[in-house]
C-alpha atoms as a PDB file:
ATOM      1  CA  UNK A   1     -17.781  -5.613  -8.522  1.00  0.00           C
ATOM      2  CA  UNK A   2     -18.268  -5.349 -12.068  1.00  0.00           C
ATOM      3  CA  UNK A   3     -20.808  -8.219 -12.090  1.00  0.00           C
ATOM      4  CA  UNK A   4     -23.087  -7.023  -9.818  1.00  0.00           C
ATOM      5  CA  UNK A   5     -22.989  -3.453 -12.350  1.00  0.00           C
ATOM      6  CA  UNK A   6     -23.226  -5.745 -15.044  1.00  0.00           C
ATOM      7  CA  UNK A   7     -26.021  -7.815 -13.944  1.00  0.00           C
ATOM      8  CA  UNK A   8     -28.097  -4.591 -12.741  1.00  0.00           C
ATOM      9  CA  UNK A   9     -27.734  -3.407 -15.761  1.00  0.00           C
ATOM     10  CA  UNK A  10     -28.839  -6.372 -17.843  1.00  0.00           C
ATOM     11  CA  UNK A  11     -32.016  -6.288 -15.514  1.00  0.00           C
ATOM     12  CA  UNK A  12     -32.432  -2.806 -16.081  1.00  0.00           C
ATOM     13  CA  UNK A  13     -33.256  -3.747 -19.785  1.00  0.00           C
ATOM     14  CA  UNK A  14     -35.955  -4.868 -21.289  1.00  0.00           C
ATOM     15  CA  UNK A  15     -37.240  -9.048 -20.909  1.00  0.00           C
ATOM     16  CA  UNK A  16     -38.310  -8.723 -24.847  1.00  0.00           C
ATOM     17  CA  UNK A  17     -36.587 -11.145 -26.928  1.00  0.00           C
ATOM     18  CA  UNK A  18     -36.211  -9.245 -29.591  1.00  0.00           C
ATOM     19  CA  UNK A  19     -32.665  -9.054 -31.622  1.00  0.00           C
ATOM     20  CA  UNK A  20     -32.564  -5.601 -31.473  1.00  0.00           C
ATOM     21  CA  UNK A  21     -32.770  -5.793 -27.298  1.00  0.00           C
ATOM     22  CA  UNK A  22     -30.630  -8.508 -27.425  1.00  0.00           C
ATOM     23  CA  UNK A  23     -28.030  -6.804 -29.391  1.00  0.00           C
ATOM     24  CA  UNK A  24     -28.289  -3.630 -26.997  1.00  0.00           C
ATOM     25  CA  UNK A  25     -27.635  -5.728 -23.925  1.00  0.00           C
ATOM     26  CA  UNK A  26     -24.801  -7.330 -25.121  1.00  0.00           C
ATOM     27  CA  UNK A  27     -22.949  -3.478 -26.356  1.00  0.00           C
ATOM     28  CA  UNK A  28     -24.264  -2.646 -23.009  1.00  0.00           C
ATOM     29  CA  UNK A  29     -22.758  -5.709 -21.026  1.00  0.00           C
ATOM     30  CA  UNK A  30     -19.244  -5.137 -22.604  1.00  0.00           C
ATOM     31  CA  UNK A  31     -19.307  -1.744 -21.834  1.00  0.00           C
ATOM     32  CA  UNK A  32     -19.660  -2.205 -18.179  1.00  0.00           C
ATOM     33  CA  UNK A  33     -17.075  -4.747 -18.173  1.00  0.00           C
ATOM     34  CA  UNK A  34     -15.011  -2.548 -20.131  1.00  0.00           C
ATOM     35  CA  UNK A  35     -15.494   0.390 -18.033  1.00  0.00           C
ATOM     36  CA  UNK A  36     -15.061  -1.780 -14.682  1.00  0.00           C
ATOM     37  CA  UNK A  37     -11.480  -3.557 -15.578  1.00  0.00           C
ATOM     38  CA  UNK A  38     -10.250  -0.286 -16.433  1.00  0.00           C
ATOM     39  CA  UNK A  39     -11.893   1.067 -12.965  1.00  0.00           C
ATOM     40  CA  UNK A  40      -9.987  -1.202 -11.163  1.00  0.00           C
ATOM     41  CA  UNK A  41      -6.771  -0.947 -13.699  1.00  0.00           C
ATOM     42  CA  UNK A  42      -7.059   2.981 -12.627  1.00  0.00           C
ATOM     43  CA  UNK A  43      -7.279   2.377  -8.860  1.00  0.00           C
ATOM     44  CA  UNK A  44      -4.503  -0.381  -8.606  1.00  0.00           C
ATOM     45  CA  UNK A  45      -1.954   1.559 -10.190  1.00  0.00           C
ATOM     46  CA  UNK A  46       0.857   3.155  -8.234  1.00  0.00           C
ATOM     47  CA  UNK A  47       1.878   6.232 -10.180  1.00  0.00           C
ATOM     48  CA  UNK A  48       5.620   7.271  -9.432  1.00  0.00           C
ATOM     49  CA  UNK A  49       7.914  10.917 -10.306  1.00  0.00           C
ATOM     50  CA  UNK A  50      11.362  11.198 -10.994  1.00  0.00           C
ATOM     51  CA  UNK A  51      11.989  14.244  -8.902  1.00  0.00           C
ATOM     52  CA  UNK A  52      15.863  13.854  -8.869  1.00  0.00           C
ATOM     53  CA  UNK A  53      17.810  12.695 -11.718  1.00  0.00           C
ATOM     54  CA  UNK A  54      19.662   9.649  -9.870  1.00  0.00           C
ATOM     55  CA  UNK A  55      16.685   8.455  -8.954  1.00  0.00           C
ATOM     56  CA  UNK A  56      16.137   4.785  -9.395  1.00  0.00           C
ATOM     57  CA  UNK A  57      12.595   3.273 -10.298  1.00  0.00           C
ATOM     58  CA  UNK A  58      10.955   1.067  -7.604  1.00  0.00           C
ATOM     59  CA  UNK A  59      10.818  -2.350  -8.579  1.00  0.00           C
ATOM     60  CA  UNK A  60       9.275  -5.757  -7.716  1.00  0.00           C
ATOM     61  CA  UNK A  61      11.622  -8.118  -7.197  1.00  0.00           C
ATOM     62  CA  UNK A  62       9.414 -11.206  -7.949  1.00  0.00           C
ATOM     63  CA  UNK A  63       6.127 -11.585  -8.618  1.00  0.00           C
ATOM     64  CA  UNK A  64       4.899 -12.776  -5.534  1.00  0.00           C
ATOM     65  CA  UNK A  65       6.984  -9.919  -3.438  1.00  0.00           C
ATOM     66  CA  UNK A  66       4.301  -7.858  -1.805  1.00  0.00           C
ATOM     67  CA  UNK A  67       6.055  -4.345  -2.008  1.00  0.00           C
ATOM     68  CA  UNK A  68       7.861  -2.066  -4.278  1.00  0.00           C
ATOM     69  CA  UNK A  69      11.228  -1.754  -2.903  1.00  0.00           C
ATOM     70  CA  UNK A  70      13.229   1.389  -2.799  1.00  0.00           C
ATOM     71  CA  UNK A  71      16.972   2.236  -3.436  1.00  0.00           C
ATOM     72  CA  UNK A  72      19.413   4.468  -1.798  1.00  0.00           C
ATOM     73  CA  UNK A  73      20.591   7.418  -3.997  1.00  0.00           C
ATOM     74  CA  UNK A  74      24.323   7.631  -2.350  1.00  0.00           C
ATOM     75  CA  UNK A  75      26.576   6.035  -0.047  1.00  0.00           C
ATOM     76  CA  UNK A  76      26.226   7.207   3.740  1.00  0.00           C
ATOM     77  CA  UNK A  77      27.617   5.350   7.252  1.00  0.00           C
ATOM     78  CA  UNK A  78      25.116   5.731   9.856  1.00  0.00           C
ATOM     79  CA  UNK A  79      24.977   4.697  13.503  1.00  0.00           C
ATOM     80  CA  UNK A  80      21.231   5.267  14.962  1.00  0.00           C
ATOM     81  CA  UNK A  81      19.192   6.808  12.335  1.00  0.00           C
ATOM     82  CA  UNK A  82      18.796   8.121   8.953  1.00  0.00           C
ATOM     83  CA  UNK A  83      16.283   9.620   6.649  1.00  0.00           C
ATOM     84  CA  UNK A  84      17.191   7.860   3.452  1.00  0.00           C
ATOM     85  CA  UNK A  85      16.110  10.370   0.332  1.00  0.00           C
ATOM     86  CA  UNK A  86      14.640   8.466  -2.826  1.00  0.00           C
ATOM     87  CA  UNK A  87      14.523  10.787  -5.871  1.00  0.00           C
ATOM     88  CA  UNK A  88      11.137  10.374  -6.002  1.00  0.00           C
ATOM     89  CA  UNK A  89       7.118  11.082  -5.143  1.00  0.00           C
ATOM     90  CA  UNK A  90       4.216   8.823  -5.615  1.00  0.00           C
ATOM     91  CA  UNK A  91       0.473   9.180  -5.989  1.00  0.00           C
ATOM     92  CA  UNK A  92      -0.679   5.644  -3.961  1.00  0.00           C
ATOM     93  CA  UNK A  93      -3.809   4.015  -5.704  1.00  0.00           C
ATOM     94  CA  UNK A  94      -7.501   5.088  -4.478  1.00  0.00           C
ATOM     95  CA  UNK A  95      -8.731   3.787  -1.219  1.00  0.00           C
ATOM     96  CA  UNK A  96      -5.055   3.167  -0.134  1.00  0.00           C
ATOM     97  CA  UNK A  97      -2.153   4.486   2.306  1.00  0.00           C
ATOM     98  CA  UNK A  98       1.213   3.289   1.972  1.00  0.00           C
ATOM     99  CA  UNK A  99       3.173   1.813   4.221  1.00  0.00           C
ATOM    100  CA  UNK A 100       7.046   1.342   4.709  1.00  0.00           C
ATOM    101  CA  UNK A 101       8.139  -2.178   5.921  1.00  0.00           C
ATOM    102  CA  UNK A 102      11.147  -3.242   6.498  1.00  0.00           C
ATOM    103  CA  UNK A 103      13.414  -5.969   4.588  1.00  0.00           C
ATOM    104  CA  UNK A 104      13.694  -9.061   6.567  1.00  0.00           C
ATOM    105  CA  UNK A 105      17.347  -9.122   5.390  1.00  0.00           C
ATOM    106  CA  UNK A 106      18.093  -6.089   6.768  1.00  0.00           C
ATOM    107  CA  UNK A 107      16.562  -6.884   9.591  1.00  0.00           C
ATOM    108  CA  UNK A 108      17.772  -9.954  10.840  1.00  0.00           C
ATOM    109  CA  UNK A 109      21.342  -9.784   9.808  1.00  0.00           C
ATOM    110  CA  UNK A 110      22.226  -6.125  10.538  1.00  0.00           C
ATOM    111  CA  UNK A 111      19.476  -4.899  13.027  1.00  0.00           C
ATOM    112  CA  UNK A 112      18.493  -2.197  10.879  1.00  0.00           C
ATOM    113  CA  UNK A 113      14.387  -1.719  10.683  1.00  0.00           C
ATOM    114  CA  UNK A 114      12.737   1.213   9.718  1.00  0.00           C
ATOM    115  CA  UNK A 115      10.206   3.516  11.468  1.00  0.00           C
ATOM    116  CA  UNK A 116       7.085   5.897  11.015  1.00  0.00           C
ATOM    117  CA  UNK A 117       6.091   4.454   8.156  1.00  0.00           C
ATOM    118  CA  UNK A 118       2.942   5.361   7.171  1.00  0.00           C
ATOM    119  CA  UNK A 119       2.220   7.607   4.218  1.00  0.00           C
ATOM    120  CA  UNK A 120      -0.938   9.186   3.890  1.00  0.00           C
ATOM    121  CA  UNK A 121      -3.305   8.864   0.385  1.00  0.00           C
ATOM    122  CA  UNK A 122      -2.607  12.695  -0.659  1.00  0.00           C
ATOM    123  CA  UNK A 123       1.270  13.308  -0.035  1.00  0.00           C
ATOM    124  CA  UNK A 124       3.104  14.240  -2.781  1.00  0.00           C
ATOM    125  CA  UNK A 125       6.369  15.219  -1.595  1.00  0.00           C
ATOM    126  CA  UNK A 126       9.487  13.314  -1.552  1.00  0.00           C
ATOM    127  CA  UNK A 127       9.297   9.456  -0.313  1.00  0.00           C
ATOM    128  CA  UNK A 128      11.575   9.310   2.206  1.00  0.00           C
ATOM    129  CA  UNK A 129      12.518   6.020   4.289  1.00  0.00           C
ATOM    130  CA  UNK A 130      13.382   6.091   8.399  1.00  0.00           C
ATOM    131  CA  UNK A 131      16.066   4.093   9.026  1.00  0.00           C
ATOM    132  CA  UNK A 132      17.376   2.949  12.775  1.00  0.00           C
ATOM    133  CA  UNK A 133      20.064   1.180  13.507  1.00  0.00           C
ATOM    134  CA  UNK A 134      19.994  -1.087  16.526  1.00  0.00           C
ATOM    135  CA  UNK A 135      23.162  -2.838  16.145  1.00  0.00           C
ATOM    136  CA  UNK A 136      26.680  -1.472  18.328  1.00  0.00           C
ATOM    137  CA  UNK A 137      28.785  -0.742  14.702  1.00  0.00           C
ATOM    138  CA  UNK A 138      28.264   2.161  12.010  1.00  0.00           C
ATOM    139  CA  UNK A 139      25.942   0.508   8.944  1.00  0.00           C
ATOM    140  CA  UNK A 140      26.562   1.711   5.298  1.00  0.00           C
ATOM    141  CA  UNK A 141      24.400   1.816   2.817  1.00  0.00           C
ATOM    142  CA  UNK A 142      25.081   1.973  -1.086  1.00  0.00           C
ATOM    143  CA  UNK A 143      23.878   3.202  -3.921  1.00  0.00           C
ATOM    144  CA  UNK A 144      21.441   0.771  -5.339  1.00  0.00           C
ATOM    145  CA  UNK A 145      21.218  -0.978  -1.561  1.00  0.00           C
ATOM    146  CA  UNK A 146      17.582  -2.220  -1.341  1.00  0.00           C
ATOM    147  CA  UNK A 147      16.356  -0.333   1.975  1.00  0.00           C
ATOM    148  CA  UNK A 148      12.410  -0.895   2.496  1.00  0.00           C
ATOM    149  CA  UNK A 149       9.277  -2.038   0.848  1.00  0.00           C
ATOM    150  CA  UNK A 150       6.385   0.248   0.231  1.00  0.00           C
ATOM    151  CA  UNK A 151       2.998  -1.574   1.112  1.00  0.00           C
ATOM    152  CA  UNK A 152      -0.085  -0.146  -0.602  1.00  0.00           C
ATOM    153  CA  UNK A 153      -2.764  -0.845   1.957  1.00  0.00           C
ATOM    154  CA  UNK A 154      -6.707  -0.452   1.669  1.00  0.00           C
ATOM    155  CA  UNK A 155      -8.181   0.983   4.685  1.00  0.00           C
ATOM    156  CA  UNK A 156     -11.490   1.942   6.179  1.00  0.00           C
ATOM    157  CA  UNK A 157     -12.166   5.387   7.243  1.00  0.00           C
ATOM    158  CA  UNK A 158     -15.133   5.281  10.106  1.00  0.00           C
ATOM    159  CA  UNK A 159     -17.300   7.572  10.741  1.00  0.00           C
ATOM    160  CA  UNK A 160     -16.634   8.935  14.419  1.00  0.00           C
ATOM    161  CA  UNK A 161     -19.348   8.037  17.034  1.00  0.00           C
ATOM    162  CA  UNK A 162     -18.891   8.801  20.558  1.00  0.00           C
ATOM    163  CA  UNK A 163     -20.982   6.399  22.920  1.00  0.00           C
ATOM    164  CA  UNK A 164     -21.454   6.273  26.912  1.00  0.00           C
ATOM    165  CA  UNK A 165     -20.569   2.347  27.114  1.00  0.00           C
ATOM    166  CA  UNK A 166     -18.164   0.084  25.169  1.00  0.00           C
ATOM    167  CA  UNK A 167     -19.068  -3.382  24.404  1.00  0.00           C
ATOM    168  CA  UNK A 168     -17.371  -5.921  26.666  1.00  0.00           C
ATOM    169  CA  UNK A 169     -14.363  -7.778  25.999  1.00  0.00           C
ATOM    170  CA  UNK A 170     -12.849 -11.127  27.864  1.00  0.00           C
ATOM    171  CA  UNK A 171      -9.480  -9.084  27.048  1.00  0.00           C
ATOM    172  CA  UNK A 172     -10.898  -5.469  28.839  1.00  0.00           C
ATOM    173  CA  UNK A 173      -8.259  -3.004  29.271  1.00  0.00           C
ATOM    174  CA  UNK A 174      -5.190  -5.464  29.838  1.00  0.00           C
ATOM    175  CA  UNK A 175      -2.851  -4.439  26.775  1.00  0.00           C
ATOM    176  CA  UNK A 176       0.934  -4.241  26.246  1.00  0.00           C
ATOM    177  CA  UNK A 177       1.769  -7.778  26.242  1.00  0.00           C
ATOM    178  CA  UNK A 178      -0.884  -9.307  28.199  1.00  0.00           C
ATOM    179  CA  UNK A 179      -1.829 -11.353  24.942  1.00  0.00           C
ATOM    180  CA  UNK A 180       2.056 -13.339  25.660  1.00  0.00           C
ATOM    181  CA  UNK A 181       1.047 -14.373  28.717  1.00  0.00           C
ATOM    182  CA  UNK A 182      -0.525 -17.709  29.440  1.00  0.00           C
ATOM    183  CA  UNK A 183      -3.805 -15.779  31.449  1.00  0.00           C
ATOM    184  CA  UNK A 184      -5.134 -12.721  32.155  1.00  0.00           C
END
């Protein structure tokens, strides 16, 4: 993105040869790289708010792990559901909504998985995580139990047209599972 500022820019200017012109267009070049990496600095950044004083900081486990994962506050036994409190708010970056995954761990060895998680661009109150358990037996969770992984997401927003005809699909209207079987 950057480039393509930086390049207009340095066509913009002046073809003259001169030293002085060169000089400019150099200043000029680093300050639109400049100003771009901290652009994109700015709108990667997840910004985060103690709001209770137990709280625990998301984290990244690893490098590579795709989400910031979020910690349980205190100890509670739950059968079906529960609305796990964080301690905390977040501003998501620009051109992003959040979303709540689950832990595969969690997942796979305890049937726990976790639900409506999508968090819009301007909340600001108190993340909370949905919890359901699917397994027969009460689940506990602990204080500093690693519950869910916050996604940050880019996503479109279309502008709305309303048309007489839809394009044509081989697929048509055949949904909820049709794709898992061998035809339509």
């Amino acid at each position: 993105m950057f480039f393509h500022k930086a390049k207009l820019l340095v066509n913009c200017l002046s073809t003259n040869n001169s030293k002085l012109l060169l000089k400019i267009r150099m200043v000029s070049l680093e300050s639109v790289v400049v100003a771009a990496l901290e652009d994109d600095e700015r709108r990667s950044q997840l910004s985060y708010k103690k709001i209770k004083k137990e709280a625990l900081a998301p984290f990244l486990g690893r490098k590579v792990l795709l989400g910031q994962i979020y910690i349980v506050l205190r100890n509670v036994l739950f059968r079906l559901k529960y609305l796990v409190p964080t301690g905390i708010q977040i501003a998501l970056p620009e051109g992003c909504y959040g979303r709540i995954a689950p832990r595969s761990g969690l997942a796979s060895k305890n049937f726990i998985d976790v639900g409506a998680g999508v968090i819009d661009p301007d909340y600001r109150g108190e993340l909370k995580v949905l919890l359901f358990n699917f397994s027969d037996a009460d689940f506990k969770i602990s204080v500093g139990d690693r519950i869910a992984q916050l996604v940050c997401t880019p996503f479109v927003k279309p502008a709305l047209v309303e048309v007489t005809n839809l394009d044509e699909t081989d697929r048509g209207d055949n949904g909820f599972g049709s794709t898992g079987i061998s035809s339509y």
